[in-house]
Protein backbone atom coordinates (compact mmCIF):
# COMPACT_ATOMS: atom_id res chain seq x y z
CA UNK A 1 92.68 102.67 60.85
CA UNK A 2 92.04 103.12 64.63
CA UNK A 3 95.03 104.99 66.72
CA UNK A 4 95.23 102.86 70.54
CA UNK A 5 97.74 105.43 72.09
CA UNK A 6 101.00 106.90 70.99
CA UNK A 7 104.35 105.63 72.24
CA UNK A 8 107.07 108.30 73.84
CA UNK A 9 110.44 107.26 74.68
CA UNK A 10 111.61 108.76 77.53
CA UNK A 11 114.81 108.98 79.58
CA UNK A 12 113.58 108.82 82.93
CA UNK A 13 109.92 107.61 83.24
CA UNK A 14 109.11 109.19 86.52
CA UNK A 15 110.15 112.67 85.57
CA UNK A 16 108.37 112.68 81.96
CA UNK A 17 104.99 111.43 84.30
CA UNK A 18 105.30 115.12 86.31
CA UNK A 19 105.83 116.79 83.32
CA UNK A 20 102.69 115.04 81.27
CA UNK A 21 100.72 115.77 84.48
CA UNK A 22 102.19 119.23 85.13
CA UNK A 23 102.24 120.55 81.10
CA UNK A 24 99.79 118.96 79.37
CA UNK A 25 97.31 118.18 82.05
CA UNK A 26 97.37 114.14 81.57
CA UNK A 27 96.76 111.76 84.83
CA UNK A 28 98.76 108.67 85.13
CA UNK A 29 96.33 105.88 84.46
CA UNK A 30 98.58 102.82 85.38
CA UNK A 31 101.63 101.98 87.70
CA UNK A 32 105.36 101.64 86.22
CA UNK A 33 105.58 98.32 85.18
CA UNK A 34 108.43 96.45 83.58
CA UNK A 35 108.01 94.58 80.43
CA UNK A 36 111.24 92.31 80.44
CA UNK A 37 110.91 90.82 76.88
CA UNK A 38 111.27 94.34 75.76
CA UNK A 39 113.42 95.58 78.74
CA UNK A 40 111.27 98.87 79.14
CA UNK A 41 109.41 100.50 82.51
CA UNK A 42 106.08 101.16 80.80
CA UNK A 43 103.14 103.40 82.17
CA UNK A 44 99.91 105.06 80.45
CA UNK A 45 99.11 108.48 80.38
CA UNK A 46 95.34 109.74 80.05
CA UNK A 47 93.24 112.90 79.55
CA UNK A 48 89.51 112.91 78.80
CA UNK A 49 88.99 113.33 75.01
CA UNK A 50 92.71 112.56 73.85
CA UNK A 51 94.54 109.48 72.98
CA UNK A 52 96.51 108.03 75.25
CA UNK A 53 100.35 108.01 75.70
CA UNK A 54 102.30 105.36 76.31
CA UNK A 55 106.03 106.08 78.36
CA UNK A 56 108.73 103.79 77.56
CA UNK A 57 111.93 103.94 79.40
CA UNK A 58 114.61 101.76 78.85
CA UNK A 59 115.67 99.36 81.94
CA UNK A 60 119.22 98.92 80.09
CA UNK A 61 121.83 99.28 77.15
CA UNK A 62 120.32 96.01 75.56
CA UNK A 63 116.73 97.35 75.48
CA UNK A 64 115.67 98.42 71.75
CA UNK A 65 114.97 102.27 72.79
CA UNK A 66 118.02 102.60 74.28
CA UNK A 67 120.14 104.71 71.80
CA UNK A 68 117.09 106.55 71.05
CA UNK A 69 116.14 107.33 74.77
CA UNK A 70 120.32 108.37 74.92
CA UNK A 71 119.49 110.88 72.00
CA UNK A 72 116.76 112.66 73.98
CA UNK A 73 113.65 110.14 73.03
CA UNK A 74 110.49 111.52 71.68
CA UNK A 75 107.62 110.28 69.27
CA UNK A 76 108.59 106.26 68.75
CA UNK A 77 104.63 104.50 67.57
């Protein structure tokens, strides 16, 4: 099995890039971008010799992280 990048749901997607960048040391790697089939802003996360990380926030109530991103978010794939 080969591990792309893990996938963190997150409430606000522009705050939880500071605080990958300002914590953990991790560079943004792409620009927001909207996926509207799965109604999520997504951006990547990277940092020499790790995986990368993958931010999800939900654009909406109908998006399928949305109760979890309401619960706090966290570890999702």
């Amino acid at each position: 099995m080969v591990i792309n990048h893990i996938g963190m749901v997150v409430r606000s997607i522009e705050k939880a890039v500071r605080h990958w960048e300002e914590i953990f040391g991790y560079k943004q790697i792409t620009e927001v971008v909207t996926n509207t089939r799965q109604k999520v802003k997504v951006s990547f996360m990277g940092k020499e010799d790790s995986l990368p990380i993958k931010l999800l926030e939900p654009v909406d109530e109908t998006s399928s992280v949305y109760t979890f991103a309401k619960k706090g978010g966290g570890l999702h794939h």
